[in-house]
N, C-alpha and C. Protein backbone atom coordinates (compact mmCIF):
# COMPACT_ATOMS: atom_id res chain seq x y z
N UNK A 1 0.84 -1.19 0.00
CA UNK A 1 0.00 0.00 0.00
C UNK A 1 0.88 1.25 0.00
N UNK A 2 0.47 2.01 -0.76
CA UNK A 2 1.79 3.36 -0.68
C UNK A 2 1.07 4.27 0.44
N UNK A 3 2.41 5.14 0.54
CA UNK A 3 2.18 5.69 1.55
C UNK A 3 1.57 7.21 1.14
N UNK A 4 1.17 7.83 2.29
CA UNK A 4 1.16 9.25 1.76
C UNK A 4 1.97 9.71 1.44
N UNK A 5 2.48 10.03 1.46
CA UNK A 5 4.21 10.51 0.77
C UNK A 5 4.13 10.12 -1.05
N UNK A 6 4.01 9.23 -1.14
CA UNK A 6 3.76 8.56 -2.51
C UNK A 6 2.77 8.84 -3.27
N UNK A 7 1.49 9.19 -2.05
CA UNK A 7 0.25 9.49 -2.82
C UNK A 7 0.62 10.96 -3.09
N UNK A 8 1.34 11.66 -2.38
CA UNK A 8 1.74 13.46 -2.43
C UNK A 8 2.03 13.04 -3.84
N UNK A 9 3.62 12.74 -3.99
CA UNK A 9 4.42 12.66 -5.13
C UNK A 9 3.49 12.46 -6.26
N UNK A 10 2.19 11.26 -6.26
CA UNK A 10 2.17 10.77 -7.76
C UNK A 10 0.59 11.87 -7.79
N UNK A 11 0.89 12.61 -7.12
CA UNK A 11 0.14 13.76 -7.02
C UNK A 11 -1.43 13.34 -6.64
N UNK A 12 -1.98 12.58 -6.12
CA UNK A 12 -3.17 11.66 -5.27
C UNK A 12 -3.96 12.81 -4.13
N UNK A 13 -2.72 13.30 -3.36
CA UNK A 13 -3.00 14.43 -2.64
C UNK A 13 -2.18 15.70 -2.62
N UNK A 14 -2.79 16.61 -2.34
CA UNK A 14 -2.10 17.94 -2.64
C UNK A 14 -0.90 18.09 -1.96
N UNK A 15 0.13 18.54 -2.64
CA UNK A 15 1.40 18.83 -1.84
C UNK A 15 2.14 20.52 -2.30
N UNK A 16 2.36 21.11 -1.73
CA UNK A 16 3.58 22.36 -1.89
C UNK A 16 4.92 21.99 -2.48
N UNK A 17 5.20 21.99 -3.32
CA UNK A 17 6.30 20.94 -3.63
C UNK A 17 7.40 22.17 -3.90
N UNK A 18 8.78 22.45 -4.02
CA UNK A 18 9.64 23.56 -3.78
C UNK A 18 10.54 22.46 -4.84
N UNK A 19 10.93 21.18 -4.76
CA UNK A 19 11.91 20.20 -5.27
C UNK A 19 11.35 19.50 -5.90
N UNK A 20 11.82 19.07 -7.33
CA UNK A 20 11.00 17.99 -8.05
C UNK A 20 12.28 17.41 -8.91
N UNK A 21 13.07 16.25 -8.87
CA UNK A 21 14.02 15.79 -9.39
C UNK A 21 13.26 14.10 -9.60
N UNK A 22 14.75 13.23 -10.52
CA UNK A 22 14.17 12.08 -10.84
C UNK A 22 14.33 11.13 -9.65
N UNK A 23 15.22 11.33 -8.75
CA UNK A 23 15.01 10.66 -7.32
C UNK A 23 14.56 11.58 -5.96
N UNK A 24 14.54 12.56 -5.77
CA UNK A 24 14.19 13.14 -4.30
C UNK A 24 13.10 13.99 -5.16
N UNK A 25 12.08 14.35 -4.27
CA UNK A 25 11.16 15.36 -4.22
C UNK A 25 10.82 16.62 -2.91
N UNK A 26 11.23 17.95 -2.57
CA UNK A 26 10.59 18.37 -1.71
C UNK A 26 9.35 19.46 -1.39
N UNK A 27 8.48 19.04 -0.54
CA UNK A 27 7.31 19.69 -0.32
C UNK A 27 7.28 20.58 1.12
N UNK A 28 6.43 21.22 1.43
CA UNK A 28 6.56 22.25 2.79
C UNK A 28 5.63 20.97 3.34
N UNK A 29 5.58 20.78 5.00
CA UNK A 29 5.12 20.05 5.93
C UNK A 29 3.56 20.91 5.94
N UNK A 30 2.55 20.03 6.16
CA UNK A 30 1.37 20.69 6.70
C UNK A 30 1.28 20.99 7.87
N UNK A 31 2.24 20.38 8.75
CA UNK A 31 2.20 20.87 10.31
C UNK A 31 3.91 21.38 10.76
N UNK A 32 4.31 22.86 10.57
CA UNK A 32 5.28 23.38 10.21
C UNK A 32 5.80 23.49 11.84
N UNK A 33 7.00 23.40 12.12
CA UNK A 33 7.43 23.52 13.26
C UNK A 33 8.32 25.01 13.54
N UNK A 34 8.16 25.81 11.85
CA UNK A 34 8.59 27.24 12.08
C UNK A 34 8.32 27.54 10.33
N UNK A 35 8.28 28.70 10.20
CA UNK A 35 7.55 28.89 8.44
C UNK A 35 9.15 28.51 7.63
N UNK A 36 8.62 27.71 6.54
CA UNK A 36 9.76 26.99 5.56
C UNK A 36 10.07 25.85 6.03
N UNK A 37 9.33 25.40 7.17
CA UNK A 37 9.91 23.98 7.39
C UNK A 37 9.10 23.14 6.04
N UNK A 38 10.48 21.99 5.46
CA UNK A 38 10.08 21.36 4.49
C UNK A 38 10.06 19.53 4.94
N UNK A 39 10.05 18.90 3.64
CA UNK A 39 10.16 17.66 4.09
C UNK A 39 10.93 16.76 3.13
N UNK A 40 11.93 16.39 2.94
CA UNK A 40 12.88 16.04 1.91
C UNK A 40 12.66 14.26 1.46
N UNK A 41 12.20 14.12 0.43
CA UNK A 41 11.77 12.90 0.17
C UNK A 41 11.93 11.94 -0.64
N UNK A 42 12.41 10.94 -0.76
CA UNK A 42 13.11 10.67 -2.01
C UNK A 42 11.71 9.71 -2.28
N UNK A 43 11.66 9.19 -3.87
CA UNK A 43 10.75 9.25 -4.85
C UNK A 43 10.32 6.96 -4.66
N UNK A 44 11.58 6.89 -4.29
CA UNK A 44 11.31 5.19 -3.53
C UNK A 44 11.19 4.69 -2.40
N UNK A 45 9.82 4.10 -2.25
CA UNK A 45 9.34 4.33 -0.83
C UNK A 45 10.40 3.19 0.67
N UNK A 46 11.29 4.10 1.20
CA UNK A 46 12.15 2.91 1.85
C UNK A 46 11.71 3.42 3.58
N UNK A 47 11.53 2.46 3.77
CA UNK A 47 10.93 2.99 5.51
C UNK A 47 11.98 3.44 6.48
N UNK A 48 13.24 2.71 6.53
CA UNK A 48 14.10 3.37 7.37
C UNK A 48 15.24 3.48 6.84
N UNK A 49 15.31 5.25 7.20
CA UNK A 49 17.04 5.67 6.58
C UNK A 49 18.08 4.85 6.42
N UNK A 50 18.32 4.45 7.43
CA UNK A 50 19.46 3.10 7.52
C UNK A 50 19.43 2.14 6.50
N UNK A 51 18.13 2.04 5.62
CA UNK A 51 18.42 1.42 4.69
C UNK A 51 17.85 1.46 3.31
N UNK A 52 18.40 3.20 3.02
CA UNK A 52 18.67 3.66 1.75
C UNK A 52 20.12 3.35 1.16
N UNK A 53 20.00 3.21 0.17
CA UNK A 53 21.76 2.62 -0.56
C UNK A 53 22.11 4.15 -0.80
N UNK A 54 23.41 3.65 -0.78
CA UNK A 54 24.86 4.98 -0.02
C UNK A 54 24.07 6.12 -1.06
N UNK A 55 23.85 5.89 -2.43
CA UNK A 55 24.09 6.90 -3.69
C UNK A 55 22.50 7.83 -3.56
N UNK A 56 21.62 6.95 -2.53
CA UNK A 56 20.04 7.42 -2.62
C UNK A 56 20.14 8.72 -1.28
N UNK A 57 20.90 7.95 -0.44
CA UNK A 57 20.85 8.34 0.86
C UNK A 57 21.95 10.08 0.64
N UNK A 58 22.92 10.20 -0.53
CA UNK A 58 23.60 11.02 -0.44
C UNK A 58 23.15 12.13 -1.43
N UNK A 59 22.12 12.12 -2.40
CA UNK A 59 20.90 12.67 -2.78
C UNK A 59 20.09 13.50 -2.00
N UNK A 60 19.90 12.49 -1.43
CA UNK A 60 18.58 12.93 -0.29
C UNK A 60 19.32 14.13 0.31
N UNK A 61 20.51 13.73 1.12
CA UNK A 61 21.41 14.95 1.83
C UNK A 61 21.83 16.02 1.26
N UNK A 62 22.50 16.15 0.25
CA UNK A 62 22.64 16.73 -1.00
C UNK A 62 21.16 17.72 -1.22
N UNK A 63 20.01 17.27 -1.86
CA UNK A 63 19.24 17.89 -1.97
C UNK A 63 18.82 18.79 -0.43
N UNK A 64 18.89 18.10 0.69
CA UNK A 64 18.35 19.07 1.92
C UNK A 64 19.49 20.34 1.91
N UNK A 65 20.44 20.25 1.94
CA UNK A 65 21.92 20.58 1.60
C UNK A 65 21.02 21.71 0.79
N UNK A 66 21.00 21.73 -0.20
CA UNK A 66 20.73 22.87 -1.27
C UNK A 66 19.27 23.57 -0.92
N UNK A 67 18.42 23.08 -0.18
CA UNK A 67 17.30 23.57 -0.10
C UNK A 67 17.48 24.07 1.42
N UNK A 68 18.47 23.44 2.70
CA UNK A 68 18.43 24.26 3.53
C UNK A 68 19.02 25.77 3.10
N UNK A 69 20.35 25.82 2.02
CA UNK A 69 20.86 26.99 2.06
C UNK A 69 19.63 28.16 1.72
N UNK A 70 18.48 27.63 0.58
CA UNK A 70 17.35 28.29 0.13
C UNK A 70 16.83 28.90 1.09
N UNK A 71 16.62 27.84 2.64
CA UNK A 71 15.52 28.45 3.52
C UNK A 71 16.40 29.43 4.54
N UNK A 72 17.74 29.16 4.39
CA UNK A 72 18.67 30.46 5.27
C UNK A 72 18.75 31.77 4.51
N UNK A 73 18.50 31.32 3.13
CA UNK A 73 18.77 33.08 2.88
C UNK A 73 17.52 33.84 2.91
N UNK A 74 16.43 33.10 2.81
CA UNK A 74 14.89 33.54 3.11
C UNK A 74 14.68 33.93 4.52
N UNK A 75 15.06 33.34 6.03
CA UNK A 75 14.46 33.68 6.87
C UNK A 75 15.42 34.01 7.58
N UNK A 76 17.32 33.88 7.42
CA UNK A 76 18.22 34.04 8.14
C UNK A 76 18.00 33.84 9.35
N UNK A 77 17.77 32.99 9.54
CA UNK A 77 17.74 31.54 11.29
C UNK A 77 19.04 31.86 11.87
N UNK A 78 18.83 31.46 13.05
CA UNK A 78 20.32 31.13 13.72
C UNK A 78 20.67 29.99 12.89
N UNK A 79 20.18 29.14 12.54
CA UNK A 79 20.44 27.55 11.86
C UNK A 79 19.41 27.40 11.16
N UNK A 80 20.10 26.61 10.64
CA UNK A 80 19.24 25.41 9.76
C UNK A 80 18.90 24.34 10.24
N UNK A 81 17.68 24.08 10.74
CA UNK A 81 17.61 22.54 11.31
C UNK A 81 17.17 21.14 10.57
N UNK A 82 17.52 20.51 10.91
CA UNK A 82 17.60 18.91 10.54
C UNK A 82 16.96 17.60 11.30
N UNK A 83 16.24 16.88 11.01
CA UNK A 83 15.57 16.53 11.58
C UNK A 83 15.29 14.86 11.02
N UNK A 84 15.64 13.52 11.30
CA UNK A 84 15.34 12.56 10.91
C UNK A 84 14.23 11.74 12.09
N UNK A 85 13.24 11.26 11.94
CA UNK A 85 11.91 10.88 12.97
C UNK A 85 11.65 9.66 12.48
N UNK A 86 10.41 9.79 11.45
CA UNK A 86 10.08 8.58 10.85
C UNK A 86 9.08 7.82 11.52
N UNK A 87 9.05 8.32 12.24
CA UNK A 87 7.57 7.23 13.11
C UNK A 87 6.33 7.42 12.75
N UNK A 88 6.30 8.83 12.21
CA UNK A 88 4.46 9.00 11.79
C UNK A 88 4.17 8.40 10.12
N UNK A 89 5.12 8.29 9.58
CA UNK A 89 4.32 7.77 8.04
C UNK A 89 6.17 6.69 7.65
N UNK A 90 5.80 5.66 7.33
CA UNK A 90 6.26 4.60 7.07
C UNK A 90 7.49 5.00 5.54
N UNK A 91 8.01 6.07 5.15
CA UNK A 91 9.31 6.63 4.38
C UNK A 91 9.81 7.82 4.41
N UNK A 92 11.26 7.11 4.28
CA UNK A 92 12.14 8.46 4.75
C UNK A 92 11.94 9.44 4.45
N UNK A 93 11.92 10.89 5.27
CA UNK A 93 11.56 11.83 5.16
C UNK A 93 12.67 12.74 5.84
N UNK A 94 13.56 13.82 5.14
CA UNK A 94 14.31 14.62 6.15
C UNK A 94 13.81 15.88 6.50
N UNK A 95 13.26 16.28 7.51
CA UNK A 95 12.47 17.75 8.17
C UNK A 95 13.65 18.79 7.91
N UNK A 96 13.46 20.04 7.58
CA UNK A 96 14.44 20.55 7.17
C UNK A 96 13.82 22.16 7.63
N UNK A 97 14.07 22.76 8.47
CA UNK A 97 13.33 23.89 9.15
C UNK A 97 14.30 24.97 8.96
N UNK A 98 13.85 26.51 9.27
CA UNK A 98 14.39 27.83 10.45
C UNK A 98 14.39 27.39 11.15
N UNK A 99 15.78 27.32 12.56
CA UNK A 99 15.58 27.51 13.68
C UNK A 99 16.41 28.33 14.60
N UNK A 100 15.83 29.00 15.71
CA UNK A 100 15.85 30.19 16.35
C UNK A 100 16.68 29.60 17.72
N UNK A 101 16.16 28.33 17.90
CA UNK A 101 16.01 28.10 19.59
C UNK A 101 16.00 26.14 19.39
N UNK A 102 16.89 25.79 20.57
CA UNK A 102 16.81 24.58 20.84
C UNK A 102 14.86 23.98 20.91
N UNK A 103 13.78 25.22 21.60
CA UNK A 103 13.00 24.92 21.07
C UNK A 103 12.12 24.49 19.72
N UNK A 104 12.46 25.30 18.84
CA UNK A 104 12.23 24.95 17.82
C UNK A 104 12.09 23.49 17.26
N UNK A 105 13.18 22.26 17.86
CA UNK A 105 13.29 21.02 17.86
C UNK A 105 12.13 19.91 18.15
N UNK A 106 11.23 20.53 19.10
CA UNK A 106 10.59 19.90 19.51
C UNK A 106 9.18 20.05 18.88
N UNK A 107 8.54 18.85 18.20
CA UNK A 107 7.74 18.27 17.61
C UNK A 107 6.59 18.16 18.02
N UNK A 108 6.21 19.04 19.53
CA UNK A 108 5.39 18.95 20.22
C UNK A 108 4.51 20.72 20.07
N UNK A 109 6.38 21.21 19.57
CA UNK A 109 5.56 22.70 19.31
C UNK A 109 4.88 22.92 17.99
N UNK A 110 4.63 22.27 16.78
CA UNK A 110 4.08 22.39 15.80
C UNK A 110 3.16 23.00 15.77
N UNK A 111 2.92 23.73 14.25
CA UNK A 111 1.61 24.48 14.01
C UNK A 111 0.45 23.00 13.72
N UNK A 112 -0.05 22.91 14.03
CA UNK A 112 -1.27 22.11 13.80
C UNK A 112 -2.64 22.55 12.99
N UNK A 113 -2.13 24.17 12.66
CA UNK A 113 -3.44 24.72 12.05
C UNK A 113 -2.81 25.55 11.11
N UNK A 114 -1.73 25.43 10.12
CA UNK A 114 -1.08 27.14 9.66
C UNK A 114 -2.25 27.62 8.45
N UNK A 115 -2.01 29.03 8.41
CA UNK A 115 -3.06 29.03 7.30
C UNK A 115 -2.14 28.32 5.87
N UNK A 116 -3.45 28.02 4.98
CA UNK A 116 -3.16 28.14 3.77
C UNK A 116 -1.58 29.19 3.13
N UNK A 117 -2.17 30.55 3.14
CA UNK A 117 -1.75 31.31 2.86
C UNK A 117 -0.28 31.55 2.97
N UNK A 118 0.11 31.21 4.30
CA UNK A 118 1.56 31.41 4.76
C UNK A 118 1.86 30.15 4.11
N UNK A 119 1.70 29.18 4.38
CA UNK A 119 2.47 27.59 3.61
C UNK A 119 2.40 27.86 2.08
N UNK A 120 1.91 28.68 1.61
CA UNK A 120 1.72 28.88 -0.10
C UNK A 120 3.26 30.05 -0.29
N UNK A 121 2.80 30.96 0.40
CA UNK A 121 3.52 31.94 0.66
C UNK A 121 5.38 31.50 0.95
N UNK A 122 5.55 30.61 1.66
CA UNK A 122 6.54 29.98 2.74
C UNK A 122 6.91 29.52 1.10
N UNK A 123 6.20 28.50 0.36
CA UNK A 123 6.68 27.92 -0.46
C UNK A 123 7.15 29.01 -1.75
N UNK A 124 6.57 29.65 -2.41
CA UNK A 124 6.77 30.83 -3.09
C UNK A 124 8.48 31.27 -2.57
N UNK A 125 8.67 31.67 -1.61
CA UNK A 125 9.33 31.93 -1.62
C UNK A 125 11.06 31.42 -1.50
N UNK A 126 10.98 30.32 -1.11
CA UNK A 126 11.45 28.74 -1.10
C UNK A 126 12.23 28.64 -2.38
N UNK A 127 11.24 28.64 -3.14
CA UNK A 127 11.18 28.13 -4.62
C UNK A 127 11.97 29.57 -5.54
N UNK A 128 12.00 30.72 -5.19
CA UNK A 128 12.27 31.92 -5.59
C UNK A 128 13.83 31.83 -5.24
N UNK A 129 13.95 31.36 -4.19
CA UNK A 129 15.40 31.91 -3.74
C UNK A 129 16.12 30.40 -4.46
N UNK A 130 15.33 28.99 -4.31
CA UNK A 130 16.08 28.18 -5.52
C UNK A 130 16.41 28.40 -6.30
N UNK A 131 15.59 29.14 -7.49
CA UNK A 131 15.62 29.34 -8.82
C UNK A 131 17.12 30.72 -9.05
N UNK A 132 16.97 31.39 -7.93
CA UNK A 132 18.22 32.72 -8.07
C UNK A 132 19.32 31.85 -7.73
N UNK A 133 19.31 30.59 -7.02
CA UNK A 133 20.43 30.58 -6.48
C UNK A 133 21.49 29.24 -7.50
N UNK A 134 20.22 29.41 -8.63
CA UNK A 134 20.77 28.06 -9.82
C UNK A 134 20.57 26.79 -10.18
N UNK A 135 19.17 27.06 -9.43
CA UNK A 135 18.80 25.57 -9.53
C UNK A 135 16.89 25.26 -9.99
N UNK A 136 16.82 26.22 -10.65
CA UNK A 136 15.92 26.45 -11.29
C UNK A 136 15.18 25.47 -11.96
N UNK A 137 16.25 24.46 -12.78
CA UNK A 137 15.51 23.36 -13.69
C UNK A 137 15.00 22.26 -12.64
N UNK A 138 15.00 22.30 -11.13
CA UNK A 138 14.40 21.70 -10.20
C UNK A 138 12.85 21.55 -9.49
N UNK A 139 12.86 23.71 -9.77
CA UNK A 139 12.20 24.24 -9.10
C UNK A 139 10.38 23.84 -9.96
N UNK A 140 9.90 23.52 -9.54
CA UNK A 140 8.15 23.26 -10.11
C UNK A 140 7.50 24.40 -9.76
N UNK A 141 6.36 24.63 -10.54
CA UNK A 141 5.76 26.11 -10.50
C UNK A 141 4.88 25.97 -9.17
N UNK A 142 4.66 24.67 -8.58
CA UNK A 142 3.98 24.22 -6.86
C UNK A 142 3.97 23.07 -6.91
């Protein structure tokens, strides 16, 4: 049974998508733990990191890699945060946020309600600072 993640990708359910390549895809989170938090995803559904092969797994990093620098020059964070979980939906996924504060980390502070607007917005601009920064033939119009 695929997962949501899969149903996002083969486009089943709506996703914000900022990354669209032939192995990773990334989309903004519906439950954002600070605005631009994304979710880094590669395109074969493998349940635990540990066992993506070296060349999938260095993609995946690679792509967060290029899309965290996107979300630092947009919101200039103290950091960039990083985030591997995996317990709520069954494939790898790397969380890729602003963050301000060791709070920020915690998964408990999530928006649970963001508007529309800002996650459209969040992504827009995501996708803007990709495309300036050269990586344009990645970037999807959402």
């Amino acid at each position: 049974m695929a997962t949501v993640f899969t149903k996002i990708i083969n486009g089943e359910f709506p996703g914000r998508f900022v990354w669209k390549d032939e192995r990773v895809v990334v989309f903004l989170t519906i439950e954002p733990l600070a605005p631009g938090h994304v979710l880094v995803v590669p395109r074969e559904e493998i349940e635990h990191w540990i066992d993506m092969p070296a060349e999938l797994s260095a993609r995946v990093f690679e792509v967060a890699q290029t899309v965290g620098k996107a979300i630092d020059a947009v919101w200039n964070p103290t950091k960039v945060g990083v985030e591997i979980v995996g317990l709520d939906v069954p494939h790898v996924h790397v969380h890729v946020f602003p963050a301000d504060n060791v709070e920020t980390f915690n998964f408990a502070n999530v928006d649970r309600d963001p508007a529309a607007a800002d996650l459209d917005d969040a992504a827009a601009k995501i996708r803007a600072a990709l495309t300036e920064a050269g990586h344009g033939e990645f970037v999807p119009e959402s």
